[in-house]
C-alpha atoms as a PDB file:
ATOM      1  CA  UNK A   1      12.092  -4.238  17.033  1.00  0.00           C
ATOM      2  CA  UNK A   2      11.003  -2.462  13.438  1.00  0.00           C
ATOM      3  CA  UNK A   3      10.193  -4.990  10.996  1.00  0.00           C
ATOM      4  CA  UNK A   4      12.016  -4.190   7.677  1.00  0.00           C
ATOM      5  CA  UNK A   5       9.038  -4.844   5.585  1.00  0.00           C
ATOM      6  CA  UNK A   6       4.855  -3.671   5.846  1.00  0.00           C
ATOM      7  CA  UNK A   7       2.646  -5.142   3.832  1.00  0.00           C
ATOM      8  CA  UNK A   8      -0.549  -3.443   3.457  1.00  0.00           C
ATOM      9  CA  UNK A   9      -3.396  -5.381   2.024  1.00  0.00           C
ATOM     10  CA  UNK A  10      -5.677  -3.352   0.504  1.00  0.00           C
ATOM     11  CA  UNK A  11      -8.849  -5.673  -1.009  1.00  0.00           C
ATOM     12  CA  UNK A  12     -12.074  -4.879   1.461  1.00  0.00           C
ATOM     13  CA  UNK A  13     -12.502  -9.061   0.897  1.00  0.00           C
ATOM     14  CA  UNK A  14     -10.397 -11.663   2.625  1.00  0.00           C
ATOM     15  CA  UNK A  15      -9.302 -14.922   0.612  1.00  0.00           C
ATOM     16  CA  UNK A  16      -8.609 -13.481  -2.435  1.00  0.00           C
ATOM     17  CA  UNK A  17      -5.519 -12.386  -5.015  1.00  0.00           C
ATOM     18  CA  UNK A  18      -4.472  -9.716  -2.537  1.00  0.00           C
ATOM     19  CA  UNK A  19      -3.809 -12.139   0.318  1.00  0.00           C
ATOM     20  CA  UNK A  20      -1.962 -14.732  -1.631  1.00  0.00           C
ATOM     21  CA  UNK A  21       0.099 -11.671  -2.987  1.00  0.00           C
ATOM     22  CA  UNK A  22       0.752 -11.041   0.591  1.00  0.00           C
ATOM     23  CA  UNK A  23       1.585 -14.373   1.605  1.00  0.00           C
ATOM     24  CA  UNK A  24       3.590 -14.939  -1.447  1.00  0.00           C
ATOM     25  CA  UNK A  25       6.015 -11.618  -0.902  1.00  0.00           C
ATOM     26  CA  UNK A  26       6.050 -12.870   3.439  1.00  0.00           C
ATOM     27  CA  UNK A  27       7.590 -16.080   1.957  1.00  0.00           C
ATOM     28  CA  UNK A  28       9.711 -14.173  -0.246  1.00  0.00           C
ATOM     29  CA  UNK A  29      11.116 -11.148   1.335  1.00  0.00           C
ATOM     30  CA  UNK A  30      14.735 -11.685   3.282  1.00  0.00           C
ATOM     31  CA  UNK A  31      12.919 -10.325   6.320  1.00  0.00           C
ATOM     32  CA  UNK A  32      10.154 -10.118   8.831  1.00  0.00           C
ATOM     33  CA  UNK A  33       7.026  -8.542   7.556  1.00  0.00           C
ATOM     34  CA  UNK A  34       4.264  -6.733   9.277  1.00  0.00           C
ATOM     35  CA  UNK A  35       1.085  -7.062   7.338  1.00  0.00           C
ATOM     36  CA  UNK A  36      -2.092  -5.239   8.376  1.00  0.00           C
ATOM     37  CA  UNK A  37      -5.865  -4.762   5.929  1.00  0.00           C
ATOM     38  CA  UNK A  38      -6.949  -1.196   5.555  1.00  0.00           C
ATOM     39  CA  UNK A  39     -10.416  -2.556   5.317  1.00  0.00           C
ATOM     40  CA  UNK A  40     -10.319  -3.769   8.593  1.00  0.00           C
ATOM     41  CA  UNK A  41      -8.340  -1.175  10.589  1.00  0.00           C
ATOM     42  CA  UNK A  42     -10.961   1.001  10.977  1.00  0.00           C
ATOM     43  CA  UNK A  43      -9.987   4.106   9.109  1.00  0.00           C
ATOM     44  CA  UNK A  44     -12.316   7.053   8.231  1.00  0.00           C
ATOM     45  CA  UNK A  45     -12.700   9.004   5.058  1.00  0.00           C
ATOM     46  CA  UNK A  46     -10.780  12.564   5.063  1.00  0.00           C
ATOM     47  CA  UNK A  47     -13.856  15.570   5.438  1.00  0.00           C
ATOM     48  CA  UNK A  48     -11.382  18.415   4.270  1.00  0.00           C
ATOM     49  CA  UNK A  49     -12.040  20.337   7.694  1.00  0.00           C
ATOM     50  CA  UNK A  50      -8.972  21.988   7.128  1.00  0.00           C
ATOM     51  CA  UNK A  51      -7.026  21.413  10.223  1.00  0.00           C
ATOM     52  CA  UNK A  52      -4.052  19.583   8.916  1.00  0.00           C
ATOM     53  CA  UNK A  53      -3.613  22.955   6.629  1.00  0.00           C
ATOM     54  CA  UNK A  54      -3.319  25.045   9.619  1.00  0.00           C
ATOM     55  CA  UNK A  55      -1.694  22.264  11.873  1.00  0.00           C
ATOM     56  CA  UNK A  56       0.400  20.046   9.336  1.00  0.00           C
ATOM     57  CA  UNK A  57       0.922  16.393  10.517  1.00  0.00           C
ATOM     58  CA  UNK A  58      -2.301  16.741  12.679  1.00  0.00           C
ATOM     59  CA  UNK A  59      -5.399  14.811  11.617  1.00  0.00           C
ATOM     60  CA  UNK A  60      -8.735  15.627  13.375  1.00  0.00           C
ATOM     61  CA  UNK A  61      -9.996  12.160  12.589  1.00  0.00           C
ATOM     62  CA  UNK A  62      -6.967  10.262  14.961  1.00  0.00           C
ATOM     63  CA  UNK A  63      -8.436   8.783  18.029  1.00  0.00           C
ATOM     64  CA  UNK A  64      -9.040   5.441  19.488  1.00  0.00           C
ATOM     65  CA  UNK A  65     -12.154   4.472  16.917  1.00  0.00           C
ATOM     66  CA  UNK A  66      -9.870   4.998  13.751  1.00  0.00           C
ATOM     67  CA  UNK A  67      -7.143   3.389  12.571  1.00  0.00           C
ATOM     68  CA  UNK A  68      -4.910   5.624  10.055  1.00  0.00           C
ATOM     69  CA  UNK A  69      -2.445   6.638  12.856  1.00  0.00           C
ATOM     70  CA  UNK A  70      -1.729   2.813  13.238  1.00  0.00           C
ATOM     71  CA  UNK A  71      -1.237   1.938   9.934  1.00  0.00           C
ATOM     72  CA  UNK A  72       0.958   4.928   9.282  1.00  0.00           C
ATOM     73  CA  UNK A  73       2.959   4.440  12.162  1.00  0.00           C
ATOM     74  CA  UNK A  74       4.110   0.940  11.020  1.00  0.00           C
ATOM     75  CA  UNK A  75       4.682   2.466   7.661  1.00  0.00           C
ATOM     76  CA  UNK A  76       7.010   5.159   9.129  1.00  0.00           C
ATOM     77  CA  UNK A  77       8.882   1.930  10.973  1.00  0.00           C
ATOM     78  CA  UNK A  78       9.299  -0.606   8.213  1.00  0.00           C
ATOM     79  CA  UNK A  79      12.162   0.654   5.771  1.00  0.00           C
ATOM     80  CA  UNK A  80      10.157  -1.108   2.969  1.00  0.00           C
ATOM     81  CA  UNK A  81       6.328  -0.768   3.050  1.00  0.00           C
ATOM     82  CA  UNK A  82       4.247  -2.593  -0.101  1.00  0.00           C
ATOM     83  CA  UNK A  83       0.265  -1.218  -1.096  1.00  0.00           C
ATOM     84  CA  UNK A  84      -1.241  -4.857  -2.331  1.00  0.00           C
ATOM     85  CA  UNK A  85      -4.321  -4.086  -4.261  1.00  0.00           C
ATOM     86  CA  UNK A  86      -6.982  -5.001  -6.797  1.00  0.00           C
ATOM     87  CA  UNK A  87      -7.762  -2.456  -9.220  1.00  0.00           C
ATOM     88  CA  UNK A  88     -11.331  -1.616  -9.530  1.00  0.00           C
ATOM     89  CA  UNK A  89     -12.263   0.750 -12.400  1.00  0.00           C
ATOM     90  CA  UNK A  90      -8.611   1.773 -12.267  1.00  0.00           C
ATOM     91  CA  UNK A  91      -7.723   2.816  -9.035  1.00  0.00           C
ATOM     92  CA  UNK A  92      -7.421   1.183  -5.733  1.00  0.00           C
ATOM     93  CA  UNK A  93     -10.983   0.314  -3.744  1.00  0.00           C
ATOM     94  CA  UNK A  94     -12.323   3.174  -1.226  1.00  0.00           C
ATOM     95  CA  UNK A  95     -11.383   1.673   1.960  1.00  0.00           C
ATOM     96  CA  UNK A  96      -7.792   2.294   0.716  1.00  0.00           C
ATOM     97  CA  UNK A  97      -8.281   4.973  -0.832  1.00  0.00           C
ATOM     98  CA  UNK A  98      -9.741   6.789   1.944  1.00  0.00           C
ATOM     99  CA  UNK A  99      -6.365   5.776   3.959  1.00  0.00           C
ATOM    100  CA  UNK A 100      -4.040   7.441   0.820  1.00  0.00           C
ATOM    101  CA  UNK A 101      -5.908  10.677   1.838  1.00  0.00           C
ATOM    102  CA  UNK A 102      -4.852  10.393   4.768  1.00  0.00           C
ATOM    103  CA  UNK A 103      -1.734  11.126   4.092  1.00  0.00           C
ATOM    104  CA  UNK A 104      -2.572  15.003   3.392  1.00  0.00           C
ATOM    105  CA  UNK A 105      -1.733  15.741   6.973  1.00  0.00           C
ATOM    106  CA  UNK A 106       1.784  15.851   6.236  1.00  0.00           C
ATOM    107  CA  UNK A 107       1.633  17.477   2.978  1.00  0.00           C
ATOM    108  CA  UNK A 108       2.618  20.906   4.198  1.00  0.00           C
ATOM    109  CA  UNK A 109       5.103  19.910   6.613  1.00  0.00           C
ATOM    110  CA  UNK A 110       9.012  20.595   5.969  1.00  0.00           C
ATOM    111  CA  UNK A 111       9.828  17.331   8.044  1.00  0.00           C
ATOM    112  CA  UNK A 112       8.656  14.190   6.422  1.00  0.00           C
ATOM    113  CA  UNK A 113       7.864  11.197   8.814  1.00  0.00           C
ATOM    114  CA  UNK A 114       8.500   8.826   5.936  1.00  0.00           C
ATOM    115  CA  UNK A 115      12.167  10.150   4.963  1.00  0.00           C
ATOM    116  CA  UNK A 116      14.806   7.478   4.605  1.00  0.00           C
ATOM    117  CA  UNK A 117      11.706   4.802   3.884  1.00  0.00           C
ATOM    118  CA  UNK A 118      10.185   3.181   1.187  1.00  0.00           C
ATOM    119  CA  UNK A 119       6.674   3.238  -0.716  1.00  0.00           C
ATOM    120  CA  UNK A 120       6.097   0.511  -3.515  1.00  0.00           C
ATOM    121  CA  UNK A 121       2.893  -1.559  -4.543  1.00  0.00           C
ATOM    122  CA  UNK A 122       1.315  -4.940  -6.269  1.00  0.00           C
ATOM    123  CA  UNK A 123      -1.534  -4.026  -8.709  1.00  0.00           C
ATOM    124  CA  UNK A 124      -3.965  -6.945  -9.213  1.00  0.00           C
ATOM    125  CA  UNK A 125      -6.185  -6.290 -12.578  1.00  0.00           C
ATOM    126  CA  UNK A 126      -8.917  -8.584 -14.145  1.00  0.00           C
ATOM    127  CA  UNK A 127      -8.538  -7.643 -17.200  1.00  0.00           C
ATOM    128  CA  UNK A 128      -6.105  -8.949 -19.360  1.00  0.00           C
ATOM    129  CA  UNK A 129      -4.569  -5.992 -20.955  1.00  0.00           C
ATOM    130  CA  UNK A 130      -5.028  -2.265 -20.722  1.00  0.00           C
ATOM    131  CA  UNK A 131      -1.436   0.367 -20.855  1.00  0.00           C
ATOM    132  CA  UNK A 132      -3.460   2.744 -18.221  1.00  0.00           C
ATOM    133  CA  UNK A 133      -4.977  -0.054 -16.546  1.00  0.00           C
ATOM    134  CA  UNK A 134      -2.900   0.885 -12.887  1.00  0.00           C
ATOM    135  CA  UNK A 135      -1.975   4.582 -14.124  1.00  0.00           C
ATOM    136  CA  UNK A 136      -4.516   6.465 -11.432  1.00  0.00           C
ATOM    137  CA  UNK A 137      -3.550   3.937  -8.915  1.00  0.00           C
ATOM    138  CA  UNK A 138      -0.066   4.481  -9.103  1.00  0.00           C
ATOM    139  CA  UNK A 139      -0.262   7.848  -9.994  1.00  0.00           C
ATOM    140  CA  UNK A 140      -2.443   8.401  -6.538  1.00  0.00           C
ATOM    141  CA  UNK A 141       0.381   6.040  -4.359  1.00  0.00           C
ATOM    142  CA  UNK A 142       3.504   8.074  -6.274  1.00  0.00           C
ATOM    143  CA  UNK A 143       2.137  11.444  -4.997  1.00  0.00           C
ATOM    144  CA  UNK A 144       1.206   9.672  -1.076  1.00  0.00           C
ATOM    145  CA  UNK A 145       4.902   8.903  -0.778  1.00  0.00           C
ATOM    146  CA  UNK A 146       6.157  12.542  -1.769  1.00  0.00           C
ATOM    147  CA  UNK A 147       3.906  13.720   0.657  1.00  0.00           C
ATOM    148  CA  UNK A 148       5.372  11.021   3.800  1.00  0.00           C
ATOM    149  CA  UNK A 149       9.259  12.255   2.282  1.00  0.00           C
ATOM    150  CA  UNK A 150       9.595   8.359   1.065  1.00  0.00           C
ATOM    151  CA  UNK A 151      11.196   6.855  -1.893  1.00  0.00           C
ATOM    152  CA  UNK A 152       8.566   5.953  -4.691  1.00  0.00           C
ATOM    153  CA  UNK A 153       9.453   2.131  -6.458  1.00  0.00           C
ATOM    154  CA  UNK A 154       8.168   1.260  -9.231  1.00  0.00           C
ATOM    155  CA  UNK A 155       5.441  -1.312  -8.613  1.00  0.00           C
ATOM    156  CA  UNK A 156       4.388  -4.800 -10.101  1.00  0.00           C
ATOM    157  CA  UNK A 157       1.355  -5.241 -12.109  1.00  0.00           C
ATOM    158  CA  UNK A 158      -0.287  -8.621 -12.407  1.00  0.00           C
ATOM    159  CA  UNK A 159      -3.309  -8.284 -15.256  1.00  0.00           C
ATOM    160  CA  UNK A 160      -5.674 -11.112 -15.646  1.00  0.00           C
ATOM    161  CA  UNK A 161      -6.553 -12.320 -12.310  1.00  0.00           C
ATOM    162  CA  UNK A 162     -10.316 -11.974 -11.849  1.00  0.00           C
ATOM    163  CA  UNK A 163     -11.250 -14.959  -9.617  1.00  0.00           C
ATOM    164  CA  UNK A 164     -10.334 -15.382  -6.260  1.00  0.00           C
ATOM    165  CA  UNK A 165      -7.738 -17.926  -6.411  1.00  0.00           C
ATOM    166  CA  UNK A 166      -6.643 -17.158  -9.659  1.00  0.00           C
ATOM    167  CA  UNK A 167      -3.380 -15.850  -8.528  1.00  0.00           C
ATOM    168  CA  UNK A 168      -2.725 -18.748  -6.132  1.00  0.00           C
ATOM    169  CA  UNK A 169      -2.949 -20.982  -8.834  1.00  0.00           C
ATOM    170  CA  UNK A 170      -0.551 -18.583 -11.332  1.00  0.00           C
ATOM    171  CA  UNK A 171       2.494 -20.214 -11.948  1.00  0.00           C
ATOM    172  CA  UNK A 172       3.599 -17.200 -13.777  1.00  0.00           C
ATOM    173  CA  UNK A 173       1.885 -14.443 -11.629  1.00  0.00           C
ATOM    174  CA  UNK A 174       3.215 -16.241  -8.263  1.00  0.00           C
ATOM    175  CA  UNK A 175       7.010 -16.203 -10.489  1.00  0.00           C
ATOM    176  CA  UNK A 176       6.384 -12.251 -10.866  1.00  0.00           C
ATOM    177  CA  UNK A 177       6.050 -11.755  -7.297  1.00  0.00           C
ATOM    178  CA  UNK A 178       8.866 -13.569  -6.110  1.00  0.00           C
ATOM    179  CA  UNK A 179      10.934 -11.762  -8.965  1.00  0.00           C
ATOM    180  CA  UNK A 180       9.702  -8.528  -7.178  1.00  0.00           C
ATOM    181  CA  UNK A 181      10.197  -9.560  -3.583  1.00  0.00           C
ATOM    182  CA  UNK A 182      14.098 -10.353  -4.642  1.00  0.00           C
ATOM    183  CA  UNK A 183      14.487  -7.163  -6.380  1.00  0.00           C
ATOM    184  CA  UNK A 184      13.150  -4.988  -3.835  1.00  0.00           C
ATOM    185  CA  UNK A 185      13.942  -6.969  -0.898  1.00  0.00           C
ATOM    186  CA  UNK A 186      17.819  -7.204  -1.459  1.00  0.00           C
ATOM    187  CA  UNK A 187      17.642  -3.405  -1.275  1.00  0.00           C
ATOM    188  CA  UNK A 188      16.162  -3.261   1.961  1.00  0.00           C
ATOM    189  CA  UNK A 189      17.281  -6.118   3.857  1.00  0.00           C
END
């Protein structure tokens, strides 16, 4: 069975605000979630060989010692998936990153595997103010889902939380998530 939700963590460091995002939106979605960590599926930077321009939806880089296909696969099943992510000089950190461009493979192609799904995110900034603080990042996530034919929703952006626990122990930034879960989850459940 397709879990409604996937929930992608996207910090390249375990135990911090990313994962108690992620446990906080398991706890609050109305559904089963699936939640995988870029950083530790494996998945290789995009060398522009070209072959997903000439062969759209096929990546060159798939096989048993990378993990993209995976990850995308439970995206394409989920009706809802959520990017959770710190920000790091405004934009997400490589390992997810080099997953997003990824995506290019289906770019050119006039069937989208993600149609009828879902793309949204949790931004996690240290600093404590900033209007373009998450612009690249969402910018970058906005133009993944056009390419997979999903629905782009607007995301949540938690600024301040610089420590590791400092989320965990955010009575207010904890509040925010479940807010989000509720909104977006009712939609999808």
């Amino acid at each position: 069975m397709n879990e409604p939700f996937f929930l992608v963590s996207c910090s390249p460091r375990r135990g911090g605000n990313s994962d108690a995002a992620v446990r906080e939106l398991q706890n609050a979605l109305p559904g089963s979630c699936l939640v995988r960590r870029v950083a530790e599926a494996g998945v290789r930077p995009c060398v522009s060989c070209g072959l997903c321009a000439s062969h759209p939806g096929s990546c060159a880089l798939d096989g048993p010692e990378d993990g993209a296909a995976a990850l995308f696969q439970a995206m394409f099943q989920a009706r809802l998936s959520i990017l959770i992510s710190p920000v790091y000089f405004y934009h997400i950190p490589a390992q997810a990153k080099a997953f997003v461009d990824r995506s290019q493979r289906w770019w050119a192609c006039s069937e989208k595997p993600g149609r009828g799904k879902a793309l949204s995110a949790v931004f996690i900034g240290a600093r404590s103010r900033g209007e373009k603080l998450f612009e690249g990042a969402e910018r970058t996530l906005r133009y993944m889902a056009l390419g997979l034919g999903m629905e782009w929703r607007e995301p949540l952006c938690l600024y301040g939380l610089d420590g590791p626990g400092e989320l965990a122990a955010s009575v207010e930034g904890l509040e925010r998530i479940r807010d989000f879960a509720g909104r977006l989850g009712g939609a999808f459940s």
